[in-house]
Protein backbone atom coordinates (compact mmCIF):
# COMPACT_ATOMS: atom_id res chain seq x y z
CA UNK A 1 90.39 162.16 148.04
CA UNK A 2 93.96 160.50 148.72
CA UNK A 3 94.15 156.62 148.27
CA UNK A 4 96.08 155.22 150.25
CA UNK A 5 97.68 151.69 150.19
CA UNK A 6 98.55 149.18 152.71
CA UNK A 7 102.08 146.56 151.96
CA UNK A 8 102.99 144.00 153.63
CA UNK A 9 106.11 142.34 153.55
CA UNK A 10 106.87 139.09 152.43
CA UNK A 11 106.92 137.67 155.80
CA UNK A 12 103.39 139.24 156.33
CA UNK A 13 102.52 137.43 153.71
CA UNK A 14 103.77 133.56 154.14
CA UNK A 15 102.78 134.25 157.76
CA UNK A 16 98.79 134.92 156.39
CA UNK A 17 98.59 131.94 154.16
CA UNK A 18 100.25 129.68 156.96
CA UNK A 19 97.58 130.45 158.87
CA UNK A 20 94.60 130.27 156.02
CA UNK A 21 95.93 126.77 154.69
CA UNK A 22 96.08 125.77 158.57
CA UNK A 23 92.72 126.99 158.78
CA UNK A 24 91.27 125.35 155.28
CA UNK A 25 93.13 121.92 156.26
CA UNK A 26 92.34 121.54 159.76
CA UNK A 27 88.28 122.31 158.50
CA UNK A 28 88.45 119.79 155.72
CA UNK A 29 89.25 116.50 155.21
CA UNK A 30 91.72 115.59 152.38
CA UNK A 31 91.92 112.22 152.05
CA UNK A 32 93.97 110.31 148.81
CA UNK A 33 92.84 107.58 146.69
CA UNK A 34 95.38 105.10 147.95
CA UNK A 35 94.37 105.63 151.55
CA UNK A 36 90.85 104.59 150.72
CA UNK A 37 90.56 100.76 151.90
CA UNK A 38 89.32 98.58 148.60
CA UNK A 39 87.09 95.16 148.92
CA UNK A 40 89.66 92.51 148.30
CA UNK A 41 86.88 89.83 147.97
CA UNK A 42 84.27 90.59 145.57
CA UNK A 43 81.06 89.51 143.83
CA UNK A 44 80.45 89.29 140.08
CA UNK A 45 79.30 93.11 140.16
CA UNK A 46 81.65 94.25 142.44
CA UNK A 47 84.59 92.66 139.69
CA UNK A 48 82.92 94.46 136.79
CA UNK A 49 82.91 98.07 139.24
CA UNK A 50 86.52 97.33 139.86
CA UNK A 51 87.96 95.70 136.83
CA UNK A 52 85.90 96.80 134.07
CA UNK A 53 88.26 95.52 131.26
CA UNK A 54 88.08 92.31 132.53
CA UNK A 55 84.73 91.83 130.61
CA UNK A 56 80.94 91.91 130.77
CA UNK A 57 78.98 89.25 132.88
CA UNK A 58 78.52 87.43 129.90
CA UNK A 59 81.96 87.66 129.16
CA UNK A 60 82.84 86.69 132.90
CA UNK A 61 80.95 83.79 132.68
CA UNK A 62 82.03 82.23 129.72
CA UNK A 63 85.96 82.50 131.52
CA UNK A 64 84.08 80.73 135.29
CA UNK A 65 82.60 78.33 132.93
CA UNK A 66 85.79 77.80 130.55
CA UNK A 67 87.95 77.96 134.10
CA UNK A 68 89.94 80.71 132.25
CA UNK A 69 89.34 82.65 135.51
CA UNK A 70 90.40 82.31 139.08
CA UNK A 71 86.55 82.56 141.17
CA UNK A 72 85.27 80.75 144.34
CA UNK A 73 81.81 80.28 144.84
CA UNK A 74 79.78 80.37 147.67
CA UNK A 75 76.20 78.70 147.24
CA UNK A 76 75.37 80.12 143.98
CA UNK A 77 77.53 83.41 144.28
CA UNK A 78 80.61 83.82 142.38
CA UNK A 79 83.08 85.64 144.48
CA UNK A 80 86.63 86.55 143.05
CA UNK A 81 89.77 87.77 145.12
CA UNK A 82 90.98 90.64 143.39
CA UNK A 83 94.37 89.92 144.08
CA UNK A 84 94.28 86.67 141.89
CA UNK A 85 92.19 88.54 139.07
CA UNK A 86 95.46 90.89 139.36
CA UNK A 87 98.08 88.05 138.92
CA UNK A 88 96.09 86.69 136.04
CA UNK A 89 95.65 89.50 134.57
CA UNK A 90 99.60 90.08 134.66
CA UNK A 91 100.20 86.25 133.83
CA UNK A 92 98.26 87.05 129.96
CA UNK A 93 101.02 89.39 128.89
CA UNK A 94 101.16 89.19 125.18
CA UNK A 95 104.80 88.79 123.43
CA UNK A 96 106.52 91.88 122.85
CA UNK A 97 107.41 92.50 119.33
CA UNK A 98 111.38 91.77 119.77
CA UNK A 99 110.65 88.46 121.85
CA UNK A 100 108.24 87.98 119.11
CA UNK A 101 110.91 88.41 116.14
CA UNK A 102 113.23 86.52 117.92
CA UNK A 103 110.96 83.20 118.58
CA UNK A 104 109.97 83.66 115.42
CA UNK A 105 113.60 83.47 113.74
CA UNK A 106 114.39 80.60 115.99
CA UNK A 107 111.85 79.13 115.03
CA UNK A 108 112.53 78.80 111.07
CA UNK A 109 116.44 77.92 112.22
CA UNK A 110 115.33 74.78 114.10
CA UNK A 111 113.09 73.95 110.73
CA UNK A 112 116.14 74.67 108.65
CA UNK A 113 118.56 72.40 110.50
CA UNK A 114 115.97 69.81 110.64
CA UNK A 115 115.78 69.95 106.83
CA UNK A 116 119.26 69.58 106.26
CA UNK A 117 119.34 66.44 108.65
CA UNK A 118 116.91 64.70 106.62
CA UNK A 119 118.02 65.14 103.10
């Protein structure tokens, strides 16, 4: 019994998968996150789905009622643009530690010269 093998060259070979990821891609859809088209108006369920960390519905409706949160309403629906939920999200960046250290030591120089002023 001989065994006998078959090569191919590398040429063979690119020339093969060409054709198998032509034949895999043109058979199924690939389609990215990003080119998926998102709700930009949404309800007080469709806010929780897409900005979870933003809170519960109890949570949600303490920030309506406290207007801590941009919302619209329409009849008794909440409905919230989730480009303004992005912006005020952004807009409640805490202090960094340096800015922080820094406001901080200005702070006790303005007391300090206001001290010396008085006495």
């Amino acid at each position: 019994m001989t065994d006998k093998f078959n090569f191919i060259t590398d040429k063979q070979l690119k020339e093969c998968l060409k054709e198998v990821l032509k034949e895999f891609f043109t058979e199924n859809t690939v389609r990215s996150v990003a080119e998926e088209p998102q709700t930009k108006i949404v309800d007080l369920d469709g806010l929780i789905k897409a900005r979870p960390f933003v809170g519960s519905k109890s949570t949600i409706y303490k920030k309506v009622y406290q207007g801590k949160i941009p919302y619209s309403k329409q009849g008794k629906r909440l409905i919230f643009d989730l480009e303004e939920i992005d912006n005020w999200l952004l807009s409640n960046k805490s202090v960094v530690s340096d800015k922080l250290e820094e406001a901080t030591l200005e702070y006790f120089r303005k007391r300090q010269n206001k001290s010396r002023h008085r006495g």
